[in-house]
C-alpha atoms as a PDB file:
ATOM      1  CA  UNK A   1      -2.392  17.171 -21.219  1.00  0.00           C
ATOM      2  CA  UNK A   2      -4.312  18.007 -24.212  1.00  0.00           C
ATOM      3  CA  UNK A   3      -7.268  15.655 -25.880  1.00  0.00           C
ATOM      4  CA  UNK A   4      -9.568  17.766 -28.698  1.00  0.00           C
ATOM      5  CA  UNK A   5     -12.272  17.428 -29.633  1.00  0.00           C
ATOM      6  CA  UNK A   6     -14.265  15.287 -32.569  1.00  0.00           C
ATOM      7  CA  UNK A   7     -14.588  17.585 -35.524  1.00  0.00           C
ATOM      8  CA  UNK A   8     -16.772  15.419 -37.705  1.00  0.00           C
ATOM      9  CA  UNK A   9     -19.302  14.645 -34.941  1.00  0.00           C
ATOM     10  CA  UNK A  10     -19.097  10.926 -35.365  1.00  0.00           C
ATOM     11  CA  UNK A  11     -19.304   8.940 -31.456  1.00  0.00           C
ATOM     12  CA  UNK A  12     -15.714   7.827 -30.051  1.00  0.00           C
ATOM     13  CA  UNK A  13     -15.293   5.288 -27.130  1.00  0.00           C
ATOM     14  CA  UNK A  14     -12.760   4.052 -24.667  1.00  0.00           C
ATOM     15  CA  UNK A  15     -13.294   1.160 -23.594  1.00  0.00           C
ATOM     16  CA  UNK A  16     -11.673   0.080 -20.365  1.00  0.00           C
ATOM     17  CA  UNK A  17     -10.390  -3.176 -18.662  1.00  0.00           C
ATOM     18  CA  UNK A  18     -10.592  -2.703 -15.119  1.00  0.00           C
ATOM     19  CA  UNK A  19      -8.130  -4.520 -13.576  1.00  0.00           C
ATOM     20  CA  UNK A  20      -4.460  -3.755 -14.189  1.00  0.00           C
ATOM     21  CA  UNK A  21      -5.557  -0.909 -16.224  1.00  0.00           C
ATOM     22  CA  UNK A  22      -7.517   1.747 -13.799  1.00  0.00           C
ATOM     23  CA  UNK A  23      -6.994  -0.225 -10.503  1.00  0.00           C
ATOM     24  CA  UNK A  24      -4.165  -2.400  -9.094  1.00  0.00           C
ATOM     25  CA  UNK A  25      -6.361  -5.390  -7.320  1.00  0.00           C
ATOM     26  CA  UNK A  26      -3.741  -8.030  -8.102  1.00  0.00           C
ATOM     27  CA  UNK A  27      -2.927  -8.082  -4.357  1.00  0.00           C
ATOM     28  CA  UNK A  28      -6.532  -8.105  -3.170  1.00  0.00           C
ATOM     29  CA  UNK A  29      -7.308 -11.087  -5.351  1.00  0.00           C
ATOM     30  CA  UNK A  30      -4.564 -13.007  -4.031  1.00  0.00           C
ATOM     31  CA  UNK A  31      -5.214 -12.644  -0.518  1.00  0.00           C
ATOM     32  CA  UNK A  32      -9.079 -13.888  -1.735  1.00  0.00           C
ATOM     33  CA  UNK A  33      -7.756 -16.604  -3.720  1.00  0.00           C
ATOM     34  CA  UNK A  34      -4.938 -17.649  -1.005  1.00  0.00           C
ATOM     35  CA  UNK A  35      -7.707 -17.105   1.937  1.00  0.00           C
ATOM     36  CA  UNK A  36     -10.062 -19.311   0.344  1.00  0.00           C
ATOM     37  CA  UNK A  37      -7.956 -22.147  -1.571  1.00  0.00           C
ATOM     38  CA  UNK A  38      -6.414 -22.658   1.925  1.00  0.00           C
ATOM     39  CA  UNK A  39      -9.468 -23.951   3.500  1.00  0.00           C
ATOM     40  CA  UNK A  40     -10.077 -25.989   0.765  1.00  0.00           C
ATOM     41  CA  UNK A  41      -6.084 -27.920   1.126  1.00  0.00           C
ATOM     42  CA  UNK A  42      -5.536 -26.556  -2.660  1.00  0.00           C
ATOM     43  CA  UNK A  43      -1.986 -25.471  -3.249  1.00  0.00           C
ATOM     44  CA  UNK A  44      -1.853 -22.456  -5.375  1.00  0.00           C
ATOM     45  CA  UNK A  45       1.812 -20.796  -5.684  1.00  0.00           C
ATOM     46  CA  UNK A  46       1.586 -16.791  -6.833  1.00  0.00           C
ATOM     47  CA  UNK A  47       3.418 -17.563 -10.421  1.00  0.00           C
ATOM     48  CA  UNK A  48       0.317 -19.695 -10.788  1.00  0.00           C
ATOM     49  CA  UNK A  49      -2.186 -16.710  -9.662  1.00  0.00           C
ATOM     50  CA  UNK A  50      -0.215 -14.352 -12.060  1.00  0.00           C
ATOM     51  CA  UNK A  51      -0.849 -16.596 -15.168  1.00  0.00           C
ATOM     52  CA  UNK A  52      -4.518 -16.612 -14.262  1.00  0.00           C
ATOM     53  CA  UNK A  53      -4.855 -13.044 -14.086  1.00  0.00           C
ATOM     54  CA  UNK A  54      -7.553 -11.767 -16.401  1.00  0.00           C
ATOM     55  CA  UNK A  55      -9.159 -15.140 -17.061  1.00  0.00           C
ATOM     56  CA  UNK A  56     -12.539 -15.979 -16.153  1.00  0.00           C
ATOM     57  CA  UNK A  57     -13.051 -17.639 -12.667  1.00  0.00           C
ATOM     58  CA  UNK A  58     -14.335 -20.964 -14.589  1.00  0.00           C
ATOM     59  CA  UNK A  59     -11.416 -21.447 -16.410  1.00  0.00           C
ATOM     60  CA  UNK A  60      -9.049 -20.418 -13.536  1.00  0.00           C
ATOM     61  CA  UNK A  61     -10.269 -23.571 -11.403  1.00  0.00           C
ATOM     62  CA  UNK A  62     -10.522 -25.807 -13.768  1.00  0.00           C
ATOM     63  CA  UNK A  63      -7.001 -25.661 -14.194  1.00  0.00           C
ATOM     64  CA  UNK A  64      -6.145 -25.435 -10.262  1.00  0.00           C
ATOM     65  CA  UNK A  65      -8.406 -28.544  -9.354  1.00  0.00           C
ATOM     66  CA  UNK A  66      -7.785 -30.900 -11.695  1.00  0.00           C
ATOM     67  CA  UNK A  67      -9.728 -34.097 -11.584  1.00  0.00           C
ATOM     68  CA  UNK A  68     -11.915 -32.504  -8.409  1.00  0.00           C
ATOM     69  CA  UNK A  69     -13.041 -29.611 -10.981  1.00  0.00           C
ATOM     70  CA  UNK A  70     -16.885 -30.375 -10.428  1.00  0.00           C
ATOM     71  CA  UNK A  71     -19.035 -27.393 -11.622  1.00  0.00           C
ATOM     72  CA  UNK A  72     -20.536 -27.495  -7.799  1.00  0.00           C
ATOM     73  CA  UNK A  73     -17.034 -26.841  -5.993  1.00  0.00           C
ATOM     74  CA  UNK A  74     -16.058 -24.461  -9.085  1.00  0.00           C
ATOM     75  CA  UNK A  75     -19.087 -22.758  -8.538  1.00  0.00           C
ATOM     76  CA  UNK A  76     -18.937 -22.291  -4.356  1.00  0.00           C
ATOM     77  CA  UNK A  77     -14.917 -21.744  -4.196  1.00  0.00           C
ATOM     78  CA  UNK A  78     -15.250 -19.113  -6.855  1.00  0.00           C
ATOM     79  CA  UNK A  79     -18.355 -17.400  -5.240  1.00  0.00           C
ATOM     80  CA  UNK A  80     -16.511 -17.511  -1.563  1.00  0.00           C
ATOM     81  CA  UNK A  81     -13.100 -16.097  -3.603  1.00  0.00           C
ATOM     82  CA  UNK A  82     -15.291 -12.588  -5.059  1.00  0.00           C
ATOM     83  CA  UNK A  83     -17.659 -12.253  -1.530  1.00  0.00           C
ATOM     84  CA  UNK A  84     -13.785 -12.248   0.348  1.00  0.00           C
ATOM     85  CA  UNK A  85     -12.536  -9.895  -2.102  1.00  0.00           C
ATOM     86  CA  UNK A  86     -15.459  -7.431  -1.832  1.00  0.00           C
ATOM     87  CA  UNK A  87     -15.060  -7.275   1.520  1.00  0.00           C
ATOM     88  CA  UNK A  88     -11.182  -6.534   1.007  1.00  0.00           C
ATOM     89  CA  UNK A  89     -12.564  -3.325  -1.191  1.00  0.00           C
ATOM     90  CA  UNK A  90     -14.956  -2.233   1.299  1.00  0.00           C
ATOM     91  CA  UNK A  91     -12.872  -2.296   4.068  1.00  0.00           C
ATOM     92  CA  UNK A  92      -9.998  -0.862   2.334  1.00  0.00           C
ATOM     93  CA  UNK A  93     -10.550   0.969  -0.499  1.00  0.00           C
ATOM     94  CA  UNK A  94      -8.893   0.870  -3.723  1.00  0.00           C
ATOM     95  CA  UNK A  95      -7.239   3.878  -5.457  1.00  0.00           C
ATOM     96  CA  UNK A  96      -6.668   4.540  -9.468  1.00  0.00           C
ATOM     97  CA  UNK A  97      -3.341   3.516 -11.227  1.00  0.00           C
ATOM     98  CA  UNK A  98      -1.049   7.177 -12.234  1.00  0.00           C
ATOM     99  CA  UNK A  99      -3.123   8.751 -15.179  1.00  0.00           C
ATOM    100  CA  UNK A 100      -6.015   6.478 -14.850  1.00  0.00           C
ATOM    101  CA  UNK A 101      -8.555   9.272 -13.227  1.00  0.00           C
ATOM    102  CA  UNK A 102      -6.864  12.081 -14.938  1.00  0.00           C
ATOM    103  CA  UNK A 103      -8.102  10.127 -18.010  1.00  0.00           C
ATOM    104  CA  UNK A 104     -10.722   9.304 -17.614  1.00  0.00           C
ATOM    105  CA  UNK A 105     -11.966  13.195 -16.647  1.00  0.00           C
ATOM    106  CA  UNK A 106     -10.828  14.348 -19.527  1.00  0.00           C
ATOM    107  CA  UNK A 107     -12.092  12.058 -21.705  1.00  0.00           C
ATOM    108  CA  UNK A 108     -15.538  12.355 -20.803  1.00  0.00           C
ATOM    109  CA  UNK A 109     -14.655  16.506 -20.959  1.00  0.00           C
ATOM    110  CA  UNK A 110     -14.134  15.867 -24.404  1.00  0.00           C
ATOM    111  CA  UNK A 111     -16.754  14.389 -25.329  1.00  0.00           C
ATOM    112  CA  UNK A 112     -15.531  10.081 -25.874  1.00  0.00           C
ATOM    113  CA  UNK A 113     -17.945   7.760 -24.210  1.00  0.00           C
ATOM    114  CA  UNK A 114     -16.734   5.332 -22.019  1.00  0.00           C
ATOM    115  CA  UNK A 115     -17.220   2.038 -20.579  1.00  0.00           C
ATOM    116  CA  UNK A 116     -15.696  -0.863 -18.509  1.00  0.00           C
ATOM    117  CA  UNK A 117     -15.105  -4.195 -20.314  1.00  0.00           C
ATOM    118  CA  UNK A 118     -14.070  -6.541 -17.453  1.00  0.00           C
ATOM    119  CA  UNK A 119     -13.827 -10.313 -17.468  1.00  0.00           C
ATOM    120  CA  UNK A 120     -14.768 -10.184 -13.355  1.00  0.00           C
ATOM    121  CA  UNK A 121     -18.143 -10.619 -12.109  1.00  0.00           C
ATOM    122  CA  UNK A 122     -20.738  -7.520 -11.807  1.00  0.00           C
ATOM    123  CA  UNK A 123     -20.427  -7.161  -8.322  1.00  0.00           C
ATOM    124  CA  UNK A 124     -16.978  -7.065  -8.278  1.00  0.00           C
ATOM    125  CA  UNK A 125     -17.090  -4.049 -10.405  1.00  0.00           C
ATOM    126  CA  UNK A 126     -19.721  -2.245  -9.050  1.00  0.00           C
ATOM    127  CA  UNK A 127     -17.435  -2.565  -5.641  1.00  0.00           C
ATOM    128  CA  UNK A 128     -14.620  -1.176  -7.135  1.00  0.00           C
ATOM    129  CA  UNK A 129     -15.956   1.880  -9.263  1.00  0.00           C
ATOM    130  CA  UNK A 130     -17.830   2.552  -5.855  1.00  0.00           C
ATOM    131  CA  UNK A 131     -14.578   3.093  -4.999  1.00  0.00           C
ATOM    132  CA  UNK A 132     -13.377   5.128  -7.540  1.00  0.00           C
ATOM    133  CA  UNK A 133     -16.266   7.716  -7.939  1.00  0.00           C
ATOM    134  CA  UNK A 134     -16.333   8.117 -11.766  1.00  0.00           C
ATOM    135  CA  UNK A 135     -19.579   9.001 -11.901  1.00  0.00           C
ATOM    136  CA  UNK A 136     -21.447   9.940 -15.297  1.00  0.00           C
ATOM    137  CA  UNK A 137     -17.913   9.609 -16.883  1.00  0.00           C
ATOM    138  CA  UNK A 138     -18.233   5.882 -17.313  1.00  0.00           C
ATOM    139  CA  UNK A 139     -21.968   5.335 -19.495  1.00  0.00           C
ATOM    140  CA  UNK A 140     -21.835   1.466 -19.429  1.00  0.00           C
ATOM    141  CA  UNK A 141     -20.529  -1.869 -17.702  1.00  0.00           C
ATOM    142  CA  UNK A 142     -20.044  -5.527 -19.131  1.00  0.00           C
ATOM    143  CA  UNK A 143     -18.843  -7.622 -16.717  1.00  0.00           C
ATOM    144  CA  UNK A 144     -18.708 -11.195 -16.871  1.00  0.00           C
ATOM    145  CA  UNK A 145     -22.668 -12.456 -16.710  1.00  0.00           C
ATOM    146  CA  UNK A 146     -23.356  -9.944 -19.539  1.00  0.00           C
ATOM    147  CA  UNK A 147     -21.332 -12.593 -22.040  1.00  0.00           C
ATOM    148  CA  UNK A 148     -20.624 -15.929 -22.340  1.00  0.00           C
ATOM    149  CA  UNK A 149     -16.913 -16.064 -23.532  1.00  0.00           C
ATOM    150  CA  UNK A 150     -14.242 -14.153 -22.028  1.00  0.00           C
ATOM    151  CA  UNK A 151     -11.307 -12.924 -23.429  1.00  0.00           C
ATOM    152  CA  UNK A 152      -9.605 -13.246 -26.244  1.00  0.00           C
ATOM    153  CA  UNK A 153     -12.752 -13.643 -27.423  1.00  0.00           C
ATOM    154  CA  UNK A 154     -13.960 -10.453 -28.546  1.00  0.00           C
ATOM    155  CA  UNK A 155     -17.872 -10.620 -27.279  1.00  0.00           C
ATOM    156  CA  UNK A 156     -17.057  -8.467 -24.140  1.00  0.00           C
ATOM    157  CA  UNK A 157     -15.627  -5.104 -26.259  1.00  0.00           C
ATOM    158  CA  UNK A 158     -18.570  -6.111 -29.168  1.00  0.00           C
ATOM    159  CA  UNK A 159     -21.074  -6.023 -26.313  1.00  0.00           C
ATOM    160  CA  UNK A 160     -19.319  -2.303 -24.359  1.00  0.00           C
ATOM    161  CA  UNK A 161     -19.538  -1.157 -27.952  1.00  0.00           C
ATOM    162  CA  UNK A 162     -23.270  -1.573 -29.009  1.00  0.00           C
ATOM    163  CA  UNK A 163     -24.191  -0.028 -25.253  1.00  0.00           C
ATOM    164  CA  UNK A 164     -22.394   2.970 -26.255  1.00  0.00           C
ATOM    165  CA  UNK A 165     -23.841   3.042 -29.440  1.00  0.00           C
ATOM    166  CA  UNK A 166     -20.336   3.276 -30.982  1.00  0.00           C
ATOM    167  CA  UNK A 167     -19.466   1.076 -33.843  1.00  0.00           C
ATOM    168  CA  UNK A 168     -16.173  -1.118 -33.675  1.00  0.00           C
ATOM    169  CA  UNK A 169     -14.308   0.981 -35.690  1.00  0.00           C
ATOM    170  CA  UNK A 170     -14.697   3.826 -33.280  1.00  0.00           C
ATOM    171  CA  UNK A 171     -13.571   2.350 -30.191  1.00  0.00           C
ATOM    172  CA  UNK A 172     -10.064   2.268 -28.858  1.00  0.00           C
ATOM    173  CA  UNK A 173      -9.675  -0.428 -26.095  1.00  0.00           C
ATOM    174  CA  UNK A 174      -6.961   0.118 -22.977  1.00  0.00           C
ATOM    175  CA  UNK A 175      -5.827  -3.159 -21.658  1.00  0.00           C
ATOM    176  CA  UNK A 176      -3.405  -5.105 -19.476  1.00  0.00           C
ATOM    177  CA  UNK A 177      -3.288  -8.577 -20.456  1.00  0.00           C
ATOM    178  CA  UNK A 178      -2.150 -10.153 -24.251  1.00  0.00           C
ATOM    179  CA  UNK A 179      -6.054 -12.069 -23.799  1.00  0.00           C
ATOM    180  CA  UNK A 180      -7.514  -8.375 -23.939  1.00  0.00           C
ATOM    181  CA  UNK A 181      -5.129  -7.035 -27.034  1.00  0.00           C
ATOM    182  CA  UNK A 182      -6.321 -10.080 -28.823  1.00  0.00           C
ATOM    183  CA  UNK A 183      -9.846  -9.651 -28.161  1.00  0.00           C
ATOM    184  CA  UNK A 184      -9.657  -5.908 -29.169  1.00  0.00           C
ATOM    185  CA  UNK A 185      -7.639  -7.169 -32.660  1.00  0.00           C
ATOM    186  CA  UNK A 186     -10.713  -9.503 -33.454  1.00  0.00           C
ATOM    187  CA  UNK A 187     -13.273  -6.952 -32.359  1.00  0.00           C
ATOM    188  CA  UNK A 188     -11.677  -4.444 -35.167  1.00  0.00           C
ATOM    189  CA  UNK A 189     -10.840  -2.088 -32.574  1.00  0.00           C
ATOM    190  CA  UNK A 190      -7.553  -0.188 -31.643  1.00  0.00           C
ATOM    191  CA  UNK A 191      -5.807  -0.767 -28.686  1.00  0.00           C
ATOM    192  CA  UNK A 192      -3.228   0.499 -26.112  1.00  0.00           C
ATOM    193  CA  UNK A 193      -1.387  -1.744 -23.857  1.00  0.00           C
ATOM    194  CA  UNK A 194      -0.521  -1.114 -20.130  1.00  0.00           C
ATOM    195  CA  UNK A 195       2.019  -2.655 -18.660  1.00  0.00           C
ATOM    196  CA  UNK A 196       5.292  -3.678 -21.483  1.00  0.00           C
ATOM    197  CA  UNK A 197       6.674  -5.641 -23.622  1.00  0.00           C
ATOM    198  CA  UNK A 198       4.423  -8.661 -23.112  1.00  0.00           C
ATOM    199  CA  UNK A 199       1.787  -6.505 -24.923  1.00  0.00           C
ATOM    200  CA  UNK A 200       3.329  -5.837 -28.173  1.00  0.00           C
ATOM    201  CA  UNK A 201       0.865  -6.497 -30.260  1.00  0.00           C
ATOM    202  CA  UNK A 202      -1.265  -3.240 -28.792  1.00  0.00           C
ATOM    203  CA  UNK A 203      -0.866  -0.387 -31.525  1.00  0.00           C
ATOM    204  CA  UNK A 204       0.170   1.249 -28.252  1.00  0.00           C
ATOM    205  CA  UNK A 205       2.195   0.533 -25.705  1.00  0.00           C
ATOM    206  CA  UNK A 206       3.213   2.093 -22.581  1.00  0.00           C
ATOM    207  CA  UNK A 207       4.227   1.403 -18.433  1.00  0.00           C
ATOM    208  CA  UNK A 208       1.764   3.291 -17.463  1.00  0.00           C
ATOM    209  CA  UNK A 209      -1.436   5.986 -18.474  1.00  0.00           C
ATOM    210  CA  UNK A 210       0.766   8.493 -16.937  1.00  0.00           C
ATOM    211  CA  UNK A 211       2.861   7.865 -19.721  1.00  0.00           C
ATOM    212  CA  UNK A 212       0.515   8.272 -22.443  1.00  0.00           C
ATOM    213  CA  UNK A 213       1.493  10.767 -24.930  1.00  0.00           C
ATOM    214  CA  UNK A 214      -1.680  13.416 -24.731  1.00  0.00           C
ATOM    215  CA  UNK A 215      -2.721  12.813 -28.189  1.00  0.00           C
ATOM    216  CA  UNK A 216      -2.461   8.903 -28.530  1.00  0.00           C
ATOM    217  CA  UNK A 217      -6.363   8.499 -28.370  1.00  0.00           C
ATOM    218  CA  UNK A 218      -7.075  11.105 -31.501  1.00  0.00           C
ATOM    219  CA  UNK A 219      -4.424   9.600 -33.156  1.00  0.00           C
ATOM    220  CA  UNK A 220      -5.627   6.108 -32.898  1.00  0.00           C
ATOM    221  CA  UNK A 221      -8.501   6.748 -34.596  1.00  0.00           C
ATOM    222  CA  UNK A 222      -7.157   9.658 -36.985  1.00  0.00           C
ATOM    223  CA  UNK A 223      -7.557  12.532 -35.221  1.00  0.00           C
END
C-alpha cells in the first residue's frame, strides 16, 4: 500500500472517529449499557442500542427514560455506563479494525497529521488508544467535553481541525455513522465512510480500511 507524499508543502489531516472506525466497542458498550440499565428496571432491546450508536450519552437517555429523564439520573446512569465500560477495556483489551493500524502508520510516515474526533467522553478514549499504542501518530483528541454539540453538528471535526492547525479544506474525515458524514459535509471537509450503504453520502465508501484503495486519501484532496 502506497500513500505519497505532499508536494506543495501545505498540512493534510485525517481525522478519525473512534468507534466503528479504528475499534469495534459496539459489544463492550452493550454489556455497559445492558449491565447498568438492568439495575435501574429500564428495558433497553439491542435494535434500540444500535440506533443510539454514535450519539451523545445525553441524548441517548433522554430517549430511553422518557418522562424519568431528570438531568440527575441522566447524569449518574451515564457516568456508571462509561466507569463499567472502562473497566471492560482494561480488563480485556481492545484490538484495531483490518487496516485501521496499518493506516494509521503510514499516514503519520507520510507526513498527514492526525487526530481522533469522537462523540464519547475523554476518558473513554484515553482507555482505548491506551489500548491501541498509536503513539506520536495521533497529535490531538476531541472528545465529548471539548464541545458542546455532537454530531451532525460539525463543532467536533472544526475543533480536531484548528488543533492540528489544518484548515477545513485540508482534512479528510473517516467515519462510521450517517451523523459523522453529515458533520464532515457541513464542516467542508471530505469524507470516507466505513461500514456500507447506509453511508452513501461519504465521497468514499467502503466495508472496511482494509479495503481502501491505497491512494483514496491523496485523491480526496487532489493528490
Amino acid at each position: 500500500m502506497r500513500i505519497t507524499g505532499n508536494g506543495n508543502g501545505a498540512p493534510r489531516a485525517v481525522l478519525w472517529d473512534l468507534d466503528g472506525t479504528l475499534v469495534d466497542s459496539r459489544d463492550y458498550h452493550w454489556r455497559s449499557w445492558r449491565g447498568v440499565l438492568e439495575a435501574e428496571a429500564v428495558a433497553v432491546t439491542e435494535a434500540d442500542f444500535l440506533a443510539s450508536f454514535g450519539r451523545r450519552n445525553d441524548d441517548i437517555l433522554g430517549a430511553w427514560l422518557g418522562a424519568d429523564a431528570t438531568p440527575e439520573r441522566i447524569r449518574r446512569i451515564g457516568e456508571a455506563k462509561e466507569v463499567l465500560y472502562r473497566e471492560l477495556i482494561a480488563e480485556e483489551g481492545i484490538s484495531p479494525l483490518e487496516g485501521a493500524a496499518e493506516w494509521v502508520s503510514r499516514l503519520h510516515a507520510a507526513g498527514w497529521r492526525q487526530a481522533i474526533a469522537s462523540s464519547a467522553p475523554r476518558l473513554n478514549v484515553e482507555a482505548v488508544m491506551r489500548a491501541l499504542a498509536f503513539g506520536e501518530a495521533i497529535e490531538a483528541v476531541v472528545a465529548a467535553e471539548d464541545v458542546s454539540a455532537g454530531k451532525p453538528d460539525p463543532e467536533v471535526f472544526l475543533t480536531a481541525a484548528a488543533r492540528l492547525g489544518v484548515p477545513p479544506a485540508r482534512c479528510v474525515v473517516v467515519e462510521d455513522a450517517a451523523a459523522g458524514i453529515e458533520a464532515a459535509r457541513r464542516a467542508g471537509m471530505r469524507s470516507i465512510g466505513v461500514g456500507g450503504a447506509a453511508l452513501a453520502a461519504a465521497d468514499v465508501v467502503v466495508d472496511s480500511l482494509g479495503a481502501l484503495p491505497p491512494d483514496t486519501f491523496d485523491r480526496l484532496l487532489g493528490g
